[in-house]
PDB file of N, CA and C in Angstrom:
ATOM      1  N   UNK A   1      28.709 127.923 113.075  1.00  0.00           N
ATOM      2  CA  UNK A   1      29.773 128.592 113.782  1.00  0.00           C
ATOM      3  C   UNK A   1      29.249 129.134 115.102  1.00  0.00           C
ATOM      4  N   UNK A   2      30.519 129.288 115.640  1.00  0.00           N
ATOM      5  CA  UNK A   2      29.867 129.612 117.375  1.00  0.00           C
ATOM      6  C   UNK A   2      30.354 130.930 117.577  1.00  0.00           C
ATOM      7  N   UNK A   3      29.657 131.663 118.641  1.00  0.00           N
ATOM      8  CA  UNK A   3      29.750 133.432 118.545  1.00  0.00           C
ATOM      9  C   UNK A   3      31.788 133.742 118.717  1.00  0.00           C
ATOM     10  N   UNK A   4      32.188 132.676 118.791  1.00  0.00           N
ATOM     11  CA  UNK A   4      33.864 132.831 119.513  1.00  0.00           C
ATOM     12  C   UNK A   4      34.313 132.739 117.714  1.00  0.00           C
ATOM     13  N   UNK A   5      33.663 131.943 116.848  1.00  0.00           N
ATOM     14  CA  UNK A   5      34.760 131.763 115.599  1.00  0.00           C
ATOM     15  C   UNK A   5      33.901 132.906 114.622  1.00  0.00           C
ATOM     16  N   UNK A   6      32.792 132.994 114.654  1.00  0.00           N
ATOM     17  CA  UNK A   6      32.193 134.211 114.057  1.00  0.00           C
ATOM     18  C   UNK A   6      32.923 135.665 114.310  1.00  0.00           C
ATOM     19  N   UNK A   7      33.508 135.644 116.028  1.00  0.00           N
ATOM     20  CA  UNK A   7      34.073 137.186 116.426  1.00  0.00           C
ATOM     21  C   UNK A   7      35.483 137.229 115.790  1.00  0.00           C
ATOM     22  N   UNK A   8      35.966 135.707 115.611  1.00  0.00           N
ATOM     23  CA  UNK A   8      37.196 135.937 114.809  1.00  0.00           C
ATOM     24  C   UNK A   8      37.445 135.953 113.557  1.00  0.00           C
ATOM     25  N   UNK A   9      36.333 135.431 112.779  1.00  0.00           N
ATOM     26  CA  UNK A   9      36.050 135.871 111.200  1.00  0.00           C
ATOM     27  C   UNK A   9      36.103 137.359 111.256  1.00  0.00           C
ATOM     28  N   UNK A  10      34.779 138.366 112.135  1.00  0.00           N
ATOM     29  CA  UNK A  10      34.618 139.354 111.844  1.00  0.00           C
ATOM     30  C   UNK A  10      36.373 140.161 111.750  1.00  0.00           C
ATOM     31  N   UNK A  11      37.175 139.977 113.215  1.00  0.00           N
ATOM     32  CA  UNK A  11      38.582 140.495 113.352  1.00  0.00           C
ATOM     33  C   UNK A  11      39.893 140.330 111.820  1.00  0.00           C
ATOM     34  N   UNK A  12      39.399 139.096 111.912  1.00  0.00           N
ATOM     35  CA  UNK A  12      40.406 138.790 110.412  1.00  0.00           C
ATOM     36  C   UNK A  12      39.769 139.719 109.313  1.00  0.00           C
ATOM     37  N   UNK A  13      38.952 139.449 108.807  1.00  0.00           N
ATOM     38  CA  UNK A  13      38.137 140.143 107.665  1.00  0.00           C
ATOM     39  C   UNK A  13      38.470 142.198 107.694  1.00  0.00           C
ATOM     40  N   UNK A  14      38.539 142.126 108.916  1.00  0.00           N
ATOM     41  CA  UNK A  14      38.582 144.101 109.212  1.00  0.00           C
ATOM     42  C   UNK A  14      40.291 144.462 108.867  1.00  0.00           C
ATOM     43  N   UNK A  15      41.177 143.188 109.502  1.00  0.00           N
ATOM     44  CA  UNK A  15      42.301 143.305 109.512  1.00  0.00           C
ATOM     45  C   UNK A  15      42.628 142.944 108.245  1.00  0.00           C
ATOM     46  N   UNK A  16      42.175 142.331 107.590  1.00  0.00           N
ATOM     47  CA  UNK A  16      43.035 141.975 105.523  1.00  0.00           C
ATOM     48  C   UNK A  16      41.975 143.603 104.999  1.00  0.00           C
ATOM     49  N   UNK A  17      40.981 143.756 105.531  1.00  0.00           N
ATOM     50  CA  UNK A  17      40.341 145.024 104.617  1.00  0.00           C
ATOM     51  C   UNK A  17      41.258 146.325 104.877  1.00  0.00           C
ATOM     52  N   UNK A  18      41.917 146.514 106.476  1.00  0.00           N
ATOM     53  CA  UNK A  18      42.836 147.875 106.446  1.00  0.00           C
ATOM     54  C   UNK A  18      44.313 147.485 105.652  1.00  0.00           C
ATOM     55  N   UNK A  19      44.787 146.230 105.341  1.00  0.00           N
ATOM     56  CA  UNK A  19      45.718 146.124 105.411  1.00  0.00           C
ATOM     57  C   UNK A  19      45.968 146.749 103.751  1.00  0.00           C
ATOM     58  N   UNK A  20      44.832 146.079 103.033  1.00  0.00           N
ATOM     59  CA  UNK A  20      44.319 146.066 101.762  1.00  0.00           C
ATOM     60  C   UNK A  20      44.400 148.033 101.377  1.00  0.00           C
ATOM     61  N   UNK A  21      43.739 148.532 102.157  1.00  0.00           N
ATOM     62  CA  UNK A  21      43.687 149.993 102.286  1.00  0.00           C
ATOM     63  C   UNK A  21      45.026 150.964 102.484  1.00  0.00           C
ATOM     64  N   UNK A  22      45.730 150.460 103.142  1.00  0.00           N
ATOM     65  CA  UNK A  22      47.032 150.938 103.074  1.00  0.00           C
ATOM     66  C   UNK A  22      48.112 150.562 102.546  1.00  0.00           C
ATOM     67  N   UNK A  23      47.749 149.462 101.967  1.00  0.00           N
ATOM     68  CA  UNK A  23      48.447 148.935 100.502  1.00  0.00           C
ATOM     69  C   UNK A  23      48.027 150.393  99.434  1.00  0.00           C
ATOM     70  N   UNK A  24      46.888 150.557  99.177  1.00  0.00           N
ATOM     71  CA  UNK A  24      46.697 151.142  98.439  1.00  0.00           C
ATOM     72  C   UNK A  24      47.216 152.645  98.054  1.00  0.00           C
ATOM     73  N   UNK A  25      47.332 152.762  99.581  1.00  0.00           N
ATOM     74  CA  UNK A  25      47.282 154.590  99.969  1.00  0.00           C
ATOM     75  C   UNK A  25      48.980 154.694  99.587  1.00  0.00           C
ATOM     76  N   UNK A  26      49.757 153.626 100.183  1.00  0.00           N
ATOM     77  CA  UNK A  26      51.646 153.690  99.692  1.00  0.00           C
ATOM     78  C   UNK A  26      51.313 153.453  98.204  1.00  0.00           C
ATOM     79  N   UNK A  27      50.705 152.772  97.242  1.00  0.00           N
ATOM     80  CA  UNK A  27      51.079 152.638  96.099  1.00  0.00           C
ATOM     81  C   UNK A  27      51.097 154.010  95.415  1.00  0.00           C
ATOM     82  N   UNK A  28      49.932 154.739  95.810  1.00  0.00           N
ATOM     83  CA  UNK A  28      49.443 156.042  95.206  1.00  0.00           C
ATOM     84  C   UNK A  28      50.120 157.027  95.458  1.00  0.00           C
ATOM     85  N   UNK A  29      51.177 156.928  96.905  1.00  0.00           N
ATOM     86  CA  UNK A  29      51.828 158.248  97.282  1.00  0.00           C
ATOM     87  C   UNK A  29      53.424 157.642  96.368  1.00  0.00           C
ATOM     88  N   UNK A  30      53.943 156.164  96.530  1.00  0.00           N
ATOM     89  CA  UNK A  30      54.600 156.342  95.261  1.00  0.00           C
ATOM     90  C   UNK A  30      54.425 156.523  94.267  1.00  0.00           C
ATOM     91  N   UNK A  31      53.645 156.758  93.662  1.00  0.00           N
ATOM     92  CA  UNK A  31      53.632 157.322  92.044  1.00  0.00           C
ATOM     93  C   UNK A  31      53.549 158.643  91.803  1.00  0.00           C
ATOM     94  N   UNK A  32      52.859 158.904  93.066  1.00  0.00           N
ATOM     95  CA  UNK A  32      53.307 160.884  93.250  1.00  0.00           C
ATOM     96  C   UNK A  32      54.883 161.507  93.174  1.00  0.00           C
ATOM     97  N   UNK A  33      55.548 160.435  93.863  1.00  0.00           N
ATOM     98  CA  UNK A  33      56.645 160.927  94.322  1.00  0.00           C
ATOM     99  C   UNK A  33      58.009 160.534  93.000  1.00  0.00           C
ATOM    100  N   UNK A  34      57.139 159.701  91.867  1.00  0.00           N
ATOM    101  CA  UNK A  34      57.782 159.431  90.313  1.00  0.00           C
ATOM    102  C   UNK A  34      58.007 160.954  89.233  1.00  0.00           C
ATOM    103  N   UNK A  35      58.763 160.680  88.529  1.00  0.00           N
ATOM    104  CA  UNK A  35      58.661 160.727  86.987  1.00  0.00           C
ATOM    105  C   UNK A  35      58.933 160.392  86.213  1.00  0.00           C
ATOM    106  N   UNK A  36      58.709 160.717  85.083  1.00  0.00           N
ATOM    107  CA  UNK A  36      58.718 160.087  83.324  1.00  0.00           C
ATOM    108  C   UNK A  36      60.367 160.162  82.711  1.00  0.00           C
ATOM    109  N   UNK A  37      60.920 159.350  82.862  1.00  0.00           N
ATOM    110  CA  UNK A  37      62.315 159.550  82.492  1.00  0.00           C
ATOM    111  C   UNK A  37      62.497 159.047  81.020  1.00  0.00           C
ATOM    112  N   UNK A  38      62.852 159.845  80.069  1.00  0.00           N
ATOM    113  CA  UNK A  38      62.993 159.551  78.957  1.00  0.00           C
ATOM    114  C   UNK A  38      64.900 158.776  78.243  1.00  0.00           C
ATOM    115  N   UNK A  39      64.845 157.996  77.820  1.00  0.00           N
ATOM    116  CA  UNK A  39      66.096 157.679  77.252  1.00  0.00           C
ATOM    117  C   UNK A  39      67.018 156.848  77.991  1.00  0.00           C
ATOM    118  N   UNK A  40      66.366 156.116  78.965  1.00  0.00           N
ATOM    119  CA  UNK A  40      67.192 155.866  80.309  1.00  0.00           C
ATOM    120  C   UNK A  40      66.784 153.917  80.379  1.00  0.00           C
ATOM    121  N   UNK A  41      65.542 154.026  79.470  1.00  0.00           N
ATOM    122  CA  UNK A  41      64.876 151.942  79.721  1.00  0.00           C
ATOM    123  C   UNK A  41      65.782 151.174  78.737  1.00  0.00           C
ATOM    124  N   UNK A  42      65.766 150.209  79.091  1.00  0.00           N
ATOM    125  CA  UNK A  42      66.770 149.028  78.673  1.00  0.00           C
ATOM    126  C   UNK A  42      65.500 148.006  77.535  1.00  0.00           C
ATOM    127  N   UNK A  43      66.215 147.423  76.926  1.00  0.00           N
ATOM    128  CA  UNK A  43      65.326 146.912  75.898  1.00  0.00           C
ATOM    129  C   UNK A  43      64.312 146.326  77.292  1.00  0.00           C
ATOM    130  N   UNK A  44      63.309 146.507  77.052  1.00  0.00           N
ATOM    131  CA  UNK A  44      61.912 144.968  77.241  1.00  0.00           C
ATOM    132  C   UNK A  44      61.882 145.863  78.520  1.00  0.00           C
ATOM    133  N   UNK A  45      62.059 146.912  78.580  1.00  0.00           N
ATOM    134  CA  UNK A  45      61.789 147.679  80.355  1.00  0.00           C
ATOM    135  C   UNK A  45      61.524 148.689  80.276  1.00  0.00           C
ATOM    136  N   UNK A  46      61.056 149.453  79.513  1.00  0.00           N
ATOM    137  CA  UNK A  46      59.928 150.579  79.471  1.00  0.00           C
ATOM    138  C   UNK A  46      58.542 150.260  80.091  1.00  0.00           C
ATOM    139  N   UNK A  47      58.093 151.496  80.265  1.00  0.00           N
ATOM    140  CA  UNK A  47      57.200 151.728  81.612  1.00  0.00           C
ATOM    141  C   UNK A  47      55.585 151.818  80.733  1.00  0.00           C
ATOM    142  N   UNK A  48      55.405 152.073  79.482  1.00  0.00           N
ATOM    143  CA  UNK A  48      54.574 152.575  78.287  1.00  0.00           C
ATOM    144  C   UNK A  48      54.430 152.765  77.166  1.00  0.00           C
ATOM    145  N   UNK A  49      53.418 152.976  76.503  1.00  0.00           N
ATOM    146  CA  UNK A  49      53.570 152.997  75.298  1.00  0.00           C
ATOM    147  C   UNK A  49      54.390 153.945  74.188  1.00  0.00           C
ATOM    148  N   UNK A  50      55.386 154.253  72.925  1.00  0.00           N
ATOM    149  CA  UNK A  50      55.155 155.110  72.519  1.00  0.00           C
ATOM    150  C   UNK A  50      54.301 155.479  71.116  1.00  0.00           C
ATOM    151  N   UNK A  51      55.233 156.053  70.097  1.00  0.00           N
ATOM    152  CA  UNK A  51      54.584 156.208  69.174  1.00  0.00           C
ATOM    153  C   UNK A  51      55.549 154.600  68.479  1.00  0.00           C
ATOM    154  N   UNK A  52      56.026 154.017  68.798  1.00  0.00           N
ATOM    155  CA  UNK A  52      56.383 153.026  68.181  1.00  0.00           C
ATOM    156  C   UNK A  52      55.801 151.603  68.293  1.00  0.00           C
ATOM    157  N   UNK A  53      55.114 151.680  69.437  1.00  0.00           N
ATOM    158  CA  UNK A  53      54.547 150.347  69.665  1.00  0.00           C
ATOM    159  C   UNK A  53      53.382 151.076  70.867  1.00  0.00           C
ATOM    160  N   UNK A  54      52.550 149.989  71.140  1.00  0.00           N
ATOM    161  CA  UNK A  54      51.443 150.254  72.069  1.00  0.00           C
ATOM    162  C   UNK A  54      51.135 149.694  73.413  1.00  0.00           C
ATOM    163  N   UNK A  55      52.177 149.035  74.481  1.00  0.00           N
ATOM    164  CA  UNK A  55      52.324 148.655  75.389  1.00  0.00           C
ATOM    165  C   UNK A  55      53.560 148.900  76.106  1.00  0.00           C
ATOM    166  N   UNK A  56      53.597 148.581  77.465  1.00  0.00           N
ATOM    167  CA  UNK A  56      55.366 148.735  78.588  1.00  0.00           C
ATOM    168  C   UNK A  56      55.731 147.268  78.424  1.00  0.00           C
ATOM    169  N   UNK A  57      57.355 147.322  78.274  1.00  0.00           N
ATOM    170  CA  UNK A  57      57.515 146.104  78.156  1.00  0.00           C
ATOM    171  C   UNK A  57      58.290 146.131  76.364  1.00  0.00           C
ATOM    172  N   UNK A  58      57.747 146.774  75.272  1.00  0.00           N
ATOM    173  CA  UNK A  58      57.764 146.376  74.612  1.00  0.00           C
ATOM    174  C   UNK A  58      59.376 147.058  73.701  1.00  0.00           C
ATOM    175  N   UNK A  59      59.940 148.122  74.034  1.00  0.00           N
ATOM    176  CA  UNK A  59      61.230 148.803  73.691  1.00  0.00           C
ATOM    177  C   UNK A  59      62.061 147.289  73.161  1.00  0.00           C
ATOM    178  N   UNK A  60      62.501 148.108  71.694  1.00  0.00           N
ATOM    179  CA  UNK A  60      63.805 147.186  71.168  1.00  0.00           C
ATOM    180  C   UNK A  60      65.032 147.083  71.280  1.00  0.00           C
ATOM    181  N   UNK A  61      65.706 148.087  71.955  1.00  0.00           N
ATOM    182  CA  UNK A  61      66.913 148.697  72.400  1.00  0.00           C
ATOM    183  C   UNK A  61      66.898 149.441  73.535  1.00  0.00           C
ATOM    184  N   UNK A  62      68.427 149.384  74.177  1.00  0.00           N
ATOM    185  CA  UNK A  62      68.114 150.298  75.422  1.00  0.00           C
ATOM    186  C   UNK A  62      68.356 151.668  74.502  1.00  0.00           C
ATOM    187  N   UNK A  63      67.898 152.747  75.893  1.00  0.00           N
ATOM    188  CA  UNK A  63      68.215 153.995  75.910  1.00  0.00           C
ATOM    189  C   UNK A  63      67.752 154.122  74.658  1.00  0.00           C
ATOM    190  N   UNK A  64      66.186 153.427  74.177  1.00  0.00           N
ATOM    191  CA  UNK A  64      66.015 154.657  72.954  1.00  0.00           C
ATOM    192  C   UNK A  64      64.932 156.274  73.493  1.00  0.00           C
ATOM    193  N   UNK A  65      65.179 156.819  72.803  1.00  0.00           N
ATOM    194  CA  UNK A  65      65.249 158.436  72.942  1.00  0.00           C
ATOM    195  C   UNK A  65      63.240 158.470  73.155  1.00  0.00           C
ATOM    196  N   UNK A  66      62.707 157.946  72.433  1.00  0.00           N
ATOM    197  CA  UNK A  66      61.181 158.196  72.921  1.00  0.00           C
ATOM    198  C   UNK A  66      60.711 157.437  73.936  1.00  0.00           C
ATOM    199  N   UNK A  67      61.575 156.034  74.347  1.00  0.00           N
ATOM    200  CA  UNK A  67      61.037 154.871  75.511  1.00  0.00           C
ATOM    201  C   UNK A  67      61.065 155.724  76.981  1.00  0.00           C
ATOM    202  N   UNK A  68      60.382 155.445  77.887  1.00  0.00           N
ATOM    203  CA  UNK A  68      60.955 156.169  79.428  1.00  0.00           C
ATOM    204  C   UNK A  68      60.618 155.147  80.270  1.00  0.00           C
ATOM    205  N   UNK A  69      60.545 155.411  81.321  1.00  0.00           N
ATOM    206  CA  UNK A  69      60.314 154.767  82.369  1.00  0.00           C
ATOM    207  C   UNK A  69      60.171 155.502  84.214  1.00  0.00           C
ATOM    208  N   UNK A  70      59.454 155.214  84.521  1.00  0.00           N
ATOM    209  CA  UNK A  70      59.099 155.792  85.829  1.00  0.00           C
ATOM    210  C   UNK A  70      60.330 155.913  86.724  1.00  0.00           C
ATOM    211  N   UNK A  71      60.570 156.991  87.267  1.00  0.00           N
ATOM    212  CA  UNK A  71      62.124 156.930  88.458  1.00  0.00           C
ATOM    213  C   UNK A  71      61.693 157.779  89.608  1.00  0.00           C
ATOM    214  N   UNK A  72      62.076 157.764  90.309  1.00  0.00           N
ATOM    215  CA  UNK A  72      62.268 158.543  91.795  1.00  0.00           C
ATOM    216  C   UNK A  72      62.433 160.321  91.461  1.00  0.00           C
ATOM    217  N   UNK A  73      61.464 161.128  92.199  1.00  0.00           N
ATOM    218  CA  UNK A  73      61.510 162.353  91.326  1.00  0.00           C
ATOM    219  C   UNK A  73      63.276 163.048  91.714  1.00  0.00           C
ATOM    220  N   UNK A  74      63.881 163.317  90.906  1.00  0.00           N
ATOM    221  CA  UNK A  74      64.845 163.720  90.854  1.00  0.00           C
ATOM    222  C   UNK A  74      66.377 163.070  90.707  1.00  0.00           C
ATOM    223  N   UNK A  75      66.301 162.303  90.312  1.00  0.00           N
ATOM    224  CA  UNK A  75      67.148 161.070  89.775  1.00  0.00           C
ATOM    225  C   UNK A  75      66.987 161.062  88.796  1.00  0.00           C
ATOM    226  N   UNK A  76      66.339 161.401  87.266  1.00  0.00           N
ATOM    227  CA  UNK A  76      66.248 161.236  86.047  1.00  0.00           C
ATOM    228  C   UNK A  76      67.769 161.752  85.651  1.00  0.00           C
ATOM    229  N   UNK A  77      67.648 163.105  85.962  1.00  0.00           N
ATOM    230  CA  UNK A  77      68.941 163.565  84.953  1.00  0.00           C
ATOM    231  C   UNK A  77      70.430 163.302  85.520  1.00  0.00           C
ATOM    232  N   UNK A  78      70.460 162.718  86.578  1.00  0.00           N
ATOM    233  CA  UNK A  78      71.378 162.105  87.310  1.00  0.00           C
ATOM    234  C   UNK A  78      71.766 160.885  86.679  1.00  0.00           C
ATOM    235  N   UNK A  79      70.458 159.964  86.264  1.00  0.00           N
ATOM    236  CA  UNK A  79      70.686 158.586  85.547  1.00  0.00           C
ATOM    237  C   UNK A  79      70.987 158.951  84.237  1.00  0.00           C
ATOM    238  N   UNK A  80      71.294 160.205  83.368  1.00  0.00           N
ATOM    239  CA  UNK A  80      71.428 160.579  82.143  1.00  0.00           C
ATOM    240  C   UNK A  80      70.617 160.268  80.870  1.00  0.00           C
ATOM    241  N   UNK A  81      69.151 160.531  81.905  1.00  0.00           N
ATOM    242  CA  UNK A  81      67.649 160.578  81.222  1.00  0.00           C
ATOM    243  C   UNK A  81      67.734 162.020  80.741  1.00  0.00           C
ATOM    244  N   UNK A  82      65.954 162.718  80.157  1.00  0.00           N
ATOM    245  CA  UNK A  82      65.425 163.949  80.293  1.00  0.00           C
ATOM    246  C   UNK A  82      64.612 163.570  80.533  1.00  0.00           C
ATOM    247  N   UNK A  83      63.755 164.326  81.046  1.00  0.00           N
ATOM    248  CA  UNK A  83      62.113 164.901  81.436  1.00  0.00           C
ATOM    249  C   UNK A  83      61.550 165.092  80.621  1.00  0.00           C
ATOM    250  N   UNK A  84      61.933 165.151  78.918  1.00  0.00           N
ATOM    251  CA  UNK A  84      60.679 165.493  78.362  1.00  0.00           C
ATOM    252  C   UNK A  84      61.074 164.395  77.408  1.00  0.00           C
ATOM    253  N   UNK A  85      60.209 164.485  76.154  1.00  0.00           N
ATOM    254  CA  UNK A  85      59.988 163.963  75.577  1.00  0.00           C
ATOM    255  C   UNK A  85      61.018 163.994  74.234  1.00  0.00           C
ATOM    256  N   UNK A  86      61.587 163.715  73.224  1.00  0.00           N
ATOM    257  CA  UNK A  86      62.781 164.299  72.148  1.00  0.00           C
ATOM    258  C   UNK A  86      61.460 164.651  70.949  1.00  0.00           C
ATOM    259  N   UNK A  87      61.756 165.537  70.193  1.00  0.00           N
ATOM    260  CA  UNK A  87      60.872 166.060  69.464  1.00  0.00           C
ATOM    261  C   UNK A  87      61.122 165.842  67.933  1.00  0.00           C
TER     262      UNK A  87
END
């Protein structure tokens, strides 16, 4: 390689590494800006595990009462979720 396609490896390589980096930094400030909505996932669309099974994905019915799923903070009880957990 010649110093002209080497200077443009180096440019590409810096530019997928920030791009990569601020991918990261939005994923993390959305999940800040989530919560745990209980009673609200549709069969096969829960977000986690509960005490009924051990993976997301795996709910047999919608809207059952221990399944949740991640929402926009303050939209849960609007979507006719709760915040906690049913006991």
């Amino acid at each position: 390689m010649n110093k002209r396609q080497t200077l443009i490896a180096a440019a590409l390589a810096t530019v997928c590494a920030a791009g990569a980096a601020s991918a990261q930094t939005a994923s993390a400030s959305a999940k800040a800006e989530q919560e745990k909505c209980f009673g609200i996932a549709k069969a096969g669309q829960n977000d986690c595990a509960t005490g009924a099974h051990g993976c997301a994905g795996q709910a047999k019915a919608d809207k059952g009462a221990q399944e949740w799923k991640n929402v926009a903070k303050g939209t849960c009880v609007k979507a006719g979720g709760k915040l906690s957990a049913p006991k």
